[in-house]
Protein backbone atom coordinates (compact mmCIF):
# COMPACT_ATOMS: atom_id res chain seq x y z
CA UNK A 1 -24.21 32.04 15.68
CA UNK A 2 -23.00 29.71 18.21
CA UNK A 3 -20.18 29.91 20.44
CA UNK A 4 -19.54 32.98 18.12
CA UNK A 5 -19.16 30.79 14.79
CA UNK A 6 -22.10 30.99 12.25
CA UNK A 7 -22.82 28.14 10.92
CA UNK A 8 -22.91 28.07 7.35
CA UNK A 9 -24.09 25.86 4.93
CA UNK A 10 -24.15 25.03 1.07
CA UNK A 11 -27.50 25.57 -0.23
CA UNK A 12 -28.50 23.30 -3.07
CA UNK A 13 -27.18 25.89 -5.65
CA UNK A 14 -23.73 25.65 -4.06
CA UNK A 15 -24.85 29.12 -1.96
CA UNK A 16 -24.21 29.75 1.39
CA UNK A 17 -27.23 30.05 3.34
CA UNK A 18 -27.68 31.62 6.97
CA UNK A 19 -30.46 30.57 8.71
CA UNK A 20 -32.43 28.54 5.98
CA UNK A 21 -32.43 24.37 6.50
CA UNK A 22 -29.54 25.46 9.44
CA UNK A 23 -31.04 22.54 11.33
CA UNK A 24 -31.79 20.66 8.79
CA UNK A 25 -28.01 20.63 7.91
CA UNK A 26 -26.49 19.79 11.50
CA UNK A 27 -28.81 17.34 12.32
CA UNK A 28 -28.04 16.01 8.58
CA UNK A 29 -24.52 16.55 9.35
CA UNK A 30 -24.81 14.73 12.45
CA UNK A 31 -25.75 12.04 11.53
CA UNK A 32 -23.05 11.53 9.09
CA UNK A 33 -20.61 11.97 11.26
CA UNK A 34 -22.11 9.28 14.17
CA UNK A 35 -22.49 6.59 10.85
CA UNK A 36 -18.90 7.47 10.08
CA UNK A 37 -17.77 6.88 13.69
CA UNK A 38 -19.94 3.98 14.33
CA UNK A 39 -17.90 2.53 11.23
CA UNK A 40 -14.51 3.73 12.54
CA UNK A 41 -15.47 1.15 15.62
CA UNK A 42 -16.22 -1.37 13.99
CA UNK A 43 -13.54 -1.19 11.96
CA UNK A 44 -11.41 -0.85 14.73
CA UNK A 45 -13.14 -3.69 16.83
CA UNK A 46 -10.38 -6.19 15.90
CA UNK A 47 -7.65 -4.14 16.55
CA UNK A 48 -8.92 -3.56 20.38
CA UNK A 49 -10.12 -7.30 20.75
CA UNK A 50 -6.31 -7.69 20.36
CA UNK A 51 -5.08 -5.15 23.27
CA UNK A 52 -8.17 -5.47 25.62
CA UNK A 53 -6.83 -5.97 29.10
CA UNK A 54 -8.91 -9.44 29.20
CA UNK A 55 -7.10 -10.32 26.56
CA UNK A 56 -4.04 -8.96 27.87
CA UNK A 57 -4.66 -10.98 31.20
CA UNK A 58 -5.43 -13.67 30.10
CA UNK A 59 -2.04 -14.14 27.42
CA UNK A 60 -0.36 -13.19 30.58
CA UNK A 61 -2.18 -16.23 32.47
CA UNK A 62 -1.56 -18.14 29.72
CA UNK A 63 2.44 -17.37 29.68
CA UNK A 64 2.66 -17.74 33.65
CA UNK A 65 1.30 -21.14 33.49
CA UNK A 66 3.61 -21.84 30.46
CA UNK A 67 6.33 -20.38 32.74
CA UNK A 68 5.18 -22.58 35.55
CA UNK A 69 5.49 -25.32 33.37
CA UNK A 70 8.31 -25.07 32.62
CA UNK A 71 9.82 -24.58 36.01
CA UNK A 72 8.33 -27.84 36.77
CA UNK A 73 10.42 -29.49 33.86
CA UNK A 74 13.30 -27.77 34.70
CA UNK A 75 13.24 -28.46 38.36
CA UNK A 76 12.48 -32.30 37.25
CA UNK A 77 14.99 -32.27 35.13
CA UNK A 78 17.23 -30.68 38.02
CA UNK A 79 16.12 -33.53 39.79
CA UNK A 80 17.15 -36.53 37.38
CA UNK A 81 20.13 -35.27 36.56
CA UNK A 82 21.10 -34.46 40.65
CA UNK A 83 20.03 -38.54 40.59
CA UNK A 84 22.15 -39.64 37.80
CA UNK A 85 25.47 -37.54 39.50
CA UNK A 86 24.51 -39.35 42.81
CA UNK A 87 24.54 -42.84 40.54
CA UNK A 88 27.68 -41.99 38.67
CA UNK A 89 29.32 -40.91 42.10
CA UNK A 90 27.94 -44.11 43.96
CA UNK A 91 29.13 -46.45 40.71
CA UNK A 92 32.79 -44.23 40.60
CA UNK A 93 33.00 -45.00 44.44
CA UNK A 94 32.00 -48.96 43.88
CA UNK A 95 34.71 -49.34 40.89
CA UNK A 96 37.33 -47.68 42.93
CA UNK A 97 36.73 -49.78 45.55
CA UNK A 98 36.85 -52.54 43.21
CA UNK A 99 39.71 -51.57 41.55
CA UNK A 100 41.51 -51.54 44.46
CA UNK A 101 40.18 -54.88 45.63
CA UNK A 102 41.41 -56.34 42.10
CA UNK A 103 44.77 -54.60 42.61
CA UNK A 104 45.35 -56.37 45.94
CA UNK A 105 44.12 -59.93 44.88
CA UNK A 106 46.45 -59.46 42.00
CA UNK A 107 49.14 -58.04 44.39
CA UNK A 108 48.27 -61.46 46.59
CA UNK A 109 47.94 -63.45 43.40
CA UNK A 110 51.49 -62.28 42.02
CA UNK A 111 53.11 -62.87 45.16
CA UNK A 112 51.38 -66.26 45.23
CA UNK A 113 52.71 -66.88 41.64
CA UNK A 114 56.10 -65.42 42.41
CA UNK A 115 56.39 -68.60 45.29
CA UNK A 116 54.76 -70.82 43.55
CA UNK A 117 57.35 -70.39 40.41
CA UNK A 118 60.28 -70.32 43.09
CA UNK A 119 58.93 -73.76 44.45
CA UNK A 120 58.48 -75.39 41.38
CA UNK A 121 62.26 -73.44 40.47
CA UNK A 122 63.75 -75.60 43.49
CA UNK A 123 61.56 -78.79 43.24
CA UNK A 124 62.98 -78.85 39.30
CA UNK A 125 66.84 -78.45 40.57
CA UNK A 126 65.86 -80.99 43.43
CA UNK A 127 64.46 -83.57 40.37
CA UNK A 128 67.36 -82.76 38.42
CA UNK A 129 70.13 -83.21 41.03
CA UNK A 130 67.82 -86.50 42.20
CA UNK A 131 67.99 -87.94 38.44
CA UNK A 132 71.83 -86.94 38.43
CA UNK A 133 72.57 -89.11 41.59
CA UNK A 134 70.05 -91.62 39.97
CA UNK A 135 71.85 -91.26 36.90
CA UNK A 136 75.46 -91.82 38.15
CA UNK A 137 74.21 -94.94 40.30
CA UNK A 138 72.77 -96.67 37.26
CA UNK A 139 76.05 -96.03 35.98
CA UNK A 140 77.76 -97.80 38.86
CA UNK A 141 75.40 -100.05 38.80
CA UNK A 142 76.31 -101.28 35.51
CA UNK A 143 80.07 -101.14 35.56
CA UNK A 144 79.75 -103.50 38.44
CA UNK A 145 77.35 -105.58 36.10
CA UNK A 146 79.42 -105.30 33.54
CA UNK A 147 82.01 -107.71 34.36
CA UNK A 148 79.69 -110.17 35.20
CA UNK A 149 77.59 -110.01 32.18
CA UNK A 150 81.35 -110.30 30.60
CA UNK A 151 81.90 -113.84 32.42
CA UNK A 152 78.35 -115.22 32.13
CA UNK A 153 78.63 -114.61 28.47
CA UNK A 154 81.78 -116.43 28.30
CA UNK A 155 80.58 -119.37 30.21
């Protein structure tokens, strides 16, 4: 007996035997049972190769760098687009200004215009009235003829 269990074992006719081939049969049994684990490992081999800490480590290595990566990007990416706002803002600022510069010149422009049409408004009325006075002295001018081209034709 041991640890107050007897051991038993089949005998070849199916019998249970005490003490005959006891060792025989644990040692027998024994060894069964290490082959059977020893194939349980390596069975199960795979299976821990996939959740060893190394392994475990170094996915998590793996992902931090990928995670550092990609804090890189996005901070770069920060970066270009912080430029590209400071751009658009520096380009807004430059075609307001010269927006407004374009709205005075044509403020200056249509003033300039504005006199210019006036001036050309009176010099017109000026030509006009000129060409009336020229108009009515050519008139004169040939009524006084006119009797004289009268007598010279008569002559």
């Amino acid at each position: 007996m041991t640890g107050g269990v007897a051991i038993r074992t089949l005998g070849k006719a199916g019998n249970f035997s005490g003490d005959h081939g006891r060792m025989q049969d644990v040692t027998d049994l024994e060894r069964r049972i290490i082959a059977a684990l020893e194939r349980i490992a390596r069975a199960a081999a795979p299976a821990r190769a996939d959740l060893a800490p190394q392994d475990g480590a170094t996915e998590a290595a793996r992902l931090g760098e990928a995670l550092a990566q990609e804090r890189l990007a996005s901070a770069e990416t920060q970066r270009r687009l912080d430029e590209l706002a400071a751009r658009q803002s520096e380009t807004a600022q430059a075609h307001a200004a010269e927006i407004a510069a374009l709205k005075a010149l044509h403020a200056t422009q249509s003033r300039d215009l504005v006199a210019l049409v006036e001036r050309l408004k009176a010099d017109l009325a000026a030509l006009r009235a000129e060409r009336g006075a020229e108009a009515a002295e050519v008139s004169r001018i040939l009524a006084a003829l006119g009797p004289l081209v009268q007598e010279a034709q008569n002559a």
